[in-house]
Protein backbone atom coordinates (compact mmCIF):
# COMPACT_ATOMS: atom_id res chain seq x y z
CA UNK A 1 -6.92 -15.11 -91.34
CA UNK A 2 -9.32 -18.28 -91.34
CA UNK A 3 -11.81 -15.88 -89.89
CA UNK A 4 -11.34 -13.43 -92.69
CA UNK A 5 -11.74 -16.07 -95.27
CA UNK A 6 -14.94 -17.62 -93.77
CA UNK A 7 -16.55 -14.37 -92.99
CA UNK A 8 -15.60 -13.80 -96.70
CA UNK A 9 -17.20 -17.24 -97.88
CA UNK A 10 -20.51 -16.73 -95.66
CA UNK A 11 -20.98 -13.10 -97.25
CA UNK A 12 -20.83 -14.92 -101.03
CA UNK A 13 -22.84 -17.19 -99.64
CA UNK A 14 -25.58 -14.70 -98.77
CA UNK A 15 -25.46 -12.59 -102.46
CA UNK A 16 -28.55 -12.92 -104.61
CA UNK A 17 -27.37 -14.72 -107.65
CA UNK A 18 -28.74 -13.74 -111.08
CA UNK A 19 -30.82 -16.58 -112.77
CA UNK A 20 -32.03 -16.52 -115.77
CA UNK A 21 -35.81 -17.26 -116.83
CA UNK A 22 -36.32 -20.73 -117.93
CA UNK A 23 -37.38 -19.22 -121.63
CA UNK A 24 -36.83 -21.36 -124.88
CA UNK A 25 -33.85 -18.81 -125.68
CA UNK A 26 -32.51 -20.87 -128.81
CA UNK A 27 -35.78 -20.43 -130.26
CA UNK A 28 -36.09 -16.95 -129.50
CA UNK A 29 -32.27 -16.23 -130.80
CA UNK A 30 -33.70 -17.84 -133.85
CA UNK A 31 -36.70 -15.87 -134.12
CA UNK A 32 -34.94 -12.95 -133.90
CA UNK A 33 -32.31 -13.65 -136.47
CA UNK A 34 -35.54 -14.56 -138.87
CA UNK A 35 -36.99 -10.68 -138.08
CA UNK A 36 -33.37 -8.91 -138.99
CA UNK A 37 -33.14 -11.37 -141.91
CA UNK A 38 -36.85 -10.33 -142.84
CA UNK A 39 -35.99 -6.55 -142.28
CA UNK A 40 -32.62 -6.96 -144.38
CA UNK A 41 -34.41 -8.36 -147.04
CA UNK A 42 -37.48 -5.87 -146.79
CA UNK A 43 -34.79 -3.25 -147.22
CA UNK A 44 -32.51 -4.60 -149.68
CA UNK A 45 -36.51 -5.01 -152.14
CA UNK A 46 -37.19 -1.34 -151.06
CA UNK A 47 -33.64 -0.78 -152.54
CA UNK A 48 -34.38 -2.89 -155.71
CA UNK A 49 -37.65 -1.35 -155.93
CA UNK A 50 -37.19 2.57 -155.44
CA UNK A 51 -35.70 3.04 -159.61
CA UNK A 52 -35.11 5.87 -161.14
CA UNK A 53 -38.52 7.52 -162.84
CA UNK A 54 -37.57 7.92 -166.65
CA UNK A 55 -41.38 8.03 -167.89
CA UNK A 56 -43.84 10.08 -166.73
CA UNK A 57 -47.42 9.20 -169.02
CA UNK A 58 -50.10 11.68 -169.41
CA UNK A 59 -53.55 10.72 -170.43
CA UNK A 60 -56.62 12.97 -170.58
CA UNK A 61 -58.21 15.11 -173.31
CA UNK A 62 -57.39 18.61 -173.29
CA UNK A 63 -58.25 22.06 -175.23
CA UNK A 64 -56.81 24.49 -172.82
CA UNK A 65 -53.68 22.63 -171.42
CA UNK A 66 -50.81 20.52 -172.97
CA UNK A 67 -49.70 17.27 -171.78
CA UNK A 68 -46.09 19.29 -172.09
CA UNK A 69 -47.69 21.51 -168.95
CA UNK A 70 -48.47 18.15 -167.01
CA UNK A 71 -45.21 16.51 -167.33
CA UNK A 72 -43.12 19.52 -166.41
CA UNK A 73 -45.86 20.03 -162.95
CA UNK A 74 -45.56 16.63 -161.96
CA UNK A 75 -40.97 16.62 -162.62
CA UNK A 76 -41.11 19.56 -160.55
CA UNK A 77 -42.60 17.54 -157.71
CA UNK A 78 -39.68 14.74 -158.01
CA UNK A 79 -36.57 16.18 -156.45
CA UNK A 80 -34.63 12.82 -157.24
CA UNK A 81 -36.99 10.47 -155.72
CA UNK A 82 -37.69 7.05 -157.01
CA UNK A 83 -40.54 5.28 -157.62
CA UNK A 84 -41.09 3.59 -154.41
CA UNK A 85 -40.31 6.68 -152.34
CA UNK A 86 -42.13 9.50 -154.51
CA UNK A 87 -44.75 11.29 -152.80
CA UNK A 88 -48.04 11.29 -154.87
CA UNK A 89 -50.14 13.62 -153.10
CA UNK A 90 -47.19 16.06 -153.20
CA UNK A 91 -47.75 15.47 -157.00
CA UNK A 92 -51.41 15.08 -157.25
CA UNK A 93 -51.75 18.34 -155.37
CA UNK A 94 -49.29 20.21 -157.48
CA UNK A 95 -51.42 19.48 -160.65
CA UNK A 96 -54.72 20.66 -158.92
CA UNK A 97 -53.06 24.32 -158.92
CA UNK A 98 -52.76 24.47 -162.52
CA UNK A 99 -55.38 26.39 -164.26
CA UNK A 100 -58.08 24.25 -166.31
CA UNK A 101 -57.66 21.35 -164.03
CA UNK A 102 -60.62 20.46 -162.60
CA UNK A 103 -58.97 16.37 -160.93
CA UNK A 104 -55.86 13.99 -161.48
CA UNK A 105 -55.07 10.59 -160.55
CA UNK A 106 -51.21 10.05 -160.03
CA UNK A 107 -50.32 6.31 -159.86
CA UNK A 108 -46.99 4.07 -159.63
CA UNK A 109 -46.43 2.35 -163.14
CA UNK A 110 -43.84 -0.30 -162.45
CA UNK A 111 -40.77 -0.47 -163.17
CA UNK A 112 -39.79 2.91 -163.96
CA UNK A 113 -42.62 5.20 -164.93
CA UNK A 114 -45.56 7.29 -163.42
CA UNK A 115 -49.15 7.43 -164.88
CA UNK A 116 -51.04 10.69 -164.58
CA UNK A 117 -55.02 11.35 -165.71
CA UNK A 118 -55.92 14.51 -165.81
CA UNK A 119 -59.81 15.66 -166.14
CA UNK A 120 -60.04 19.77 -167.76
CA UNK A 121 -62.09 21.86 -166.38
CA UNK A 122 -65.53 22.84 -168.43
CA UNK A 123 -66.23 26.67 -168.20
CA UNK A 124 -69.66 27.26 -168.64
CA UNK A 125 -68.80 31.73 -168.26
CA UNK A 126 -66.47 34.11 -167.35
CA UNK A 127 -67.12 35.64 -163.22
CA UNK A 128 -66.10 38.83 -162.33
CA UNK A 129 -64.21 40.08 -164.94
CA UNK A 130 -61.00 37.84 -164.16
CA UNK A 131 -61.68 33.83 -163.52
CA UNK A 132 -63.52 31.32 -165.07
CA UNK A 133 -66.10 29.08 -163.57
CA UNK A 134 -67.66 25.78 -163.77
CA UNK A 135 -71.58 24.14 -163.89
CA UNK A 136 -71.14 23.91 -160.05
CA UNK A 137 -69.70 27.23 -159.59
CA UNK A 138 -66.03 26.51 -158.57
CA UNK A 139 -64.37 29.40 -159.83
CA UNK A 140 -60.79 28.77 -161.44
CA UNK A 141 -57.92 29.71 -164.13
CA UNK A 142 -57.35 33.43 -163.11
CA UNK A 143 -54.24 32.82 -164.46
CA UNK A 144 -55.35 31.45 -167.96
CA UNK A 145 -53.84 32.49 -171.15
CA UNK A 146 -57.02 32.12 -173.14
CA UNK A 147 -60.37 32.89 -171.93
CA UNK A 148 -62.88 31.71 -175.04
CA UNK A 149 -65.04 34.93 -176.39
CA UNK A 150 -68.00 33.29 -176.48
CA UNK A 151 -68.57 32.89 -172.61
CA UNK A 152 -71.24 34.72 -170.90
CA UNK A 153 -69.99 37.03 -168.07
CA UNK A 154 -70.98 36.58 -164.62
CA UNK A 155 -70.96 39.04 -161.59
CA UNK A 156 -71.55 38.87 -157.95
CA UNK A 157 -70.29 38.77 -154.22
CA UNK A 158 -67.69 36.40 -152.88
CA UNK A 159 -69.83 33.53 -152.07
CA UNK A 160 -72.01 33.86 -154.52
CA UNK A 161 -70.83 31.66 -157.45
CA UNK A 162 -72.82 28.72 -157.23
CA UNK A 163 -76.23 30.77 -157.14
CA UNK A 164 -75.68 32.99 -160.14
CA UNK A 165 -74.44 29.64 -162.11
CA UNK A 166 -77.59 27.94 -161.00
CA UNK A 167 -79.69 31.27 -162.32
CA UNK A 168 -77.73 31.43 -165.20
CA UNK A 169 -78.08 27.55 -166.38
CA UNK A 170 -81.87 27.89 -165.54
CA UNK A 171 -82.97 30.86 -167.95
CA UNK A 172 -79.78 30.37 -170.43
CA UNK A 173 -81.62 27.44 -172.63
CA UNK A 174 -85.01 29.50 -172.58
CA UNK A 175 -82.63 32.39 -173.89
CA UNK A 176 -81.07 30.52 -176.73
CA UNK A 177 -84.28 28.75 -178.01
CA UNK A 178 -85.95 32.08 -178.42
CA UNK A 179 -82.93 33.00 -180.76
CA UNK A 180 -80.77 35.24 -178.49
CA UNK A 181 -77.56 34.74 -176.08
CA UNK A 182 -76.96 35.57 -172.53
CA UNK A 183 -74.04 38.22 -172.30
CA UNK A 184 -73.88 38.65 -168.88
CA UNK A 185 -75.83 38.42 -165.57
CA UNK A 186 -75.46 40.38 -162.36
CA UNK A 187 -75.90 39.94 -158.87
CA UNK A 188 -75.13 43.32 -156.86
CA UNK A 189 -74.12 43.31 -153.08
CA UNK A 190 -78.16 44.44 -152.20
CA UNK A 191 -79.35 41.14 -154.00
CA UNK A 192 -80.53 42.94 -157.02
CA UNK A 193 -80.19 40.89 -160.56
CA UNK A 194 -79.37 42.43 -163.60
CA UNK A 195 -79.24 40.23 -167.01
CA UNK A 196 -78.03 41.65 -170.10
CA UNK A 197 -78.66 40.26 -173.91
CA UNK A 198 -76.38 39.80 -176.20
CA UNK A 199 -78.50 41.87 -178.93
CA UNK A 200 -77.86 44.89 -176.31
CA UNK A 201 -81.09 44.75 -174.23
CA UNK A 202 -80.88 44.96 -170.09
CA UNK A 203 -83.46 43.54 -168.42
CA UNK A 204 -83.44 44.33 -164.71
CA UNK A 205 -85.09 42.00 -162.35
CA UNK A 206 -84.21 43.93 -158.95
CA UNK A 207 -84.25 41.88 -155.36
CA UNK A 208 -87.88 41.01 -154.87
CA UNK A 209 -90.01 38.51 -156.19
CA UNK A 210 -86.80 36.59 -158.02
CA UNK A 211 -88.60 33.77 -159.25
CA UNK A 212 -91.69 35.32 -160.30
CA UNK A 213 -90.22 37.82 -162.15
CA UNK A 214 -87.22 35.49 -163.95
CA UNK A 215 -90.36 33.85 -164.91
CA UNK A 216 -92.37 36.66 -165.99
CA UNK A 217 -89.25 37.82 -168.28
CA UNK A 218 -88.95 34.01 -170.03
CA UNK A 219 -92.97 33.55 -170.50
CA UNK A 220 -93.92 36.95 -171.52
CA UNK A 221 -91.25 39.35 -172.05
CA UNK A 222 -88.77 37.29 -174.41
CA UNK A 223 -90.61 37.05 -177.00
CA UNK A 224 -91.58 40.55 -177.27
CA UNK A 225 -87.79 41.54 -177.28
CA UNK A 226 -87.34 39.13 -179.97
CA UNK A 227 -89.72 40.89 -182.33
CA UNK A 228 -88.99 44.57 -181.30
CA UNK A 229 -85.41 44.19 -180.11
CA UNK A 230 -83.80 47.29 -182.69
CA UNK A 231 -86.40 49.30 -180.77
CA UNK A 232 -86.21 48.64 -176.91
CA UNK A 233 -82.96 49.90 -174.36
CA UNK A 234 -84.22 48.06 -171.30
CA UNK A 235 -87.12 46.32 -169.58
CA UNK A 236 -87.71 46.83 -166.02
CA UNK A 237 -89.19 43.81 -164.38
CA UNK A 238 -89.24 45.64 -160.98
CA UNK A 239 -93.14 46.01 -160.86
CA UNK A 240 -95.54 43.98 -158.65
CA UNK A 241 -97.56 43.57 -161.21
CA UNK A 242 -96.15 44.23 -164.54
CA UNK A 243 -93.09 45.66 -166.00
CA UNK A 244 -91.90 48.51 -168.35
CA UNK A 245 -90.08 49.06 -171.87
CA UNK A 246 -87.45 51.83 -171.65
CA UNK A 247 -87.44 52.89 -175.98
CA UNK A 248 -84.45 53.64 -177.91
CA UNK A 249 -86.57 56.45 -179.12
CA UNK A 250 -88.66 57.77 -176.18
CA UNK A 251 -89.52 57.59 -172.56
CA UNK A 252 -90.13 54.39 -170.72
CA UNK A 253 -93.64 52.74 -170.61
CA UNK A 254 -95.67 50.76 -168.59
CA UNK A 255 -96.39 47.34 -170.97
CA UNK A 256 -97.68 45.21 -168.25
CA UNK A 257 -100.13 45.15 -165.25
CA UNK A 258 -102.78 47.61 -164.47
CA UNK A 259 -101.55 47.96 -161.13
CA UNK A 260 -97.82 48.11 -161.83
CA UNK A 261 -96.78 51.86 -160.40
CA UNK A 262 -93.14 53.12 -160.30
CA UNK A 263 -93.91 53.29 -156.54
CA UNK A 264 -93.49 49.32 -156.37
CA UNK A 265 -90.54 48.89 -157.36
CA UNK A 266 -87.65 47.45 -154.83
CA UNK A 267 -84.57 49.21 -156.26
């Protein structure tokens, strides 16, 4: 038995003991007290915090939406959240997919409110029969209830929006200060231009020579349309030289270029 007991004794003897590290541990008990206070009260101030959103302000000027429209986008984007845990880009983005809004800001507006600006888009024509589009050719609204009369309409391949805008702003002001309106310009899928006036003249331009001939047409052949309009159907501009006058009242006719044959043109 007294063997037992000090074989026993020698063998607890001989177990590693756990020590701890010699670590300031009141001072990190402490510190870690301080972070679950500091989390407690983090959360109990995101509690305070997150209210209820009862306002919702809309600022912006409009023509084609209602700050009605607005309000009921950006409450369908809520779902019960409050103000602290509300996702704005949710929001923001919503707004972007109504028609005739071209940007919006959506911002926090302590305590209990949200504040929304909302820019409208600016149509400068009507493209392809069923959207609207803008000075940089950002076509939108093919939903829109009200598409203003007045608006030139615009034609062309996907992809091409921003280069028949840029035509159309270019020869639109020559247009107008010669007394006549811009009803509509084309660009087919061969790169041929059309342009048609709103006093019922075409004017076809074709694929070749763009510039030159866009040029020829506001320098030269403007003003004779002005002063013969009743009497002229179309002018072809798709001449090397020249163009021709098709007549209400007759065949077409060569009325520029001594050179100009129907041979030249491009289609």
């Amino acid at each position: 038995m007294l063997k037992r007991r000090r074989h026993n004794r020698l063998r607890d003897e001989s177990a590693p003991r756990l020590r701890l590290l010699p670590l300031p541990w009141r001072k990190l008990g402490a510190a870690a007290l301080a972070v679950l206070g500091v989390a407690g009260a983090s959360a109990a101030l995101l509690l305070f915090l997150n209210q209820p959103i009862e306002h919702i302000r809309v600022d912006g000027q409009f023509q084609h939406l209602s700050a009605l429209e607005v309000e009921s986008a950006v409450r369908a984007q809520l779902h019960g959240a409050g103000l602290v845990t509300v996702r704005l880009n949710d929001v923001r983005r919503s707004l972007r997919l109504l028609p005739w809004v071209e940007s919006a800001t959506v911002q926090r507006s302590w305590p209990r409110g949200i504040a929304v600006q909302v820019t409208e888009q600016q149509a400068v024509a009507r493209w392809n029969d069923t959207d609207l589009v803008n000075a940089r050719g950002d076509v939108f609204a093919n939903s829109a209830h009200f598409v203003p009369p007045e608006l030139p309409q615009l034609a062309g391949p996907a992809g091409s929006e921003a280069d028949v805008v840029a035509r159309y702003l270019a020869v639109q002001g020559r247009i107008v200060e010669a007394g006549l309106r811009l009803a509509a310009l084309r660009l087919d899928a061969r790169g041929s231009w059309e342009l048609q006036l709103d006093d019922g003249v075409t004017v076809r331009i074709g694929r070749k020579q763009v510039d030159e001939r866009f040029a020829r047409f506001l320098t030269v052949v403007l003003r004779m349309i002005t002063e013969r309009a009743a009497d002229i159907a179309y002018v072809d501009m798709r001449y090397t030289n020249g163009f021709a006058v098709g007549w209400r009242s007759g065949a077409p006719r060569l009325a520029s270029g001594a050179h100009a044959r129907q041979g030249d043109q491009d289609g």
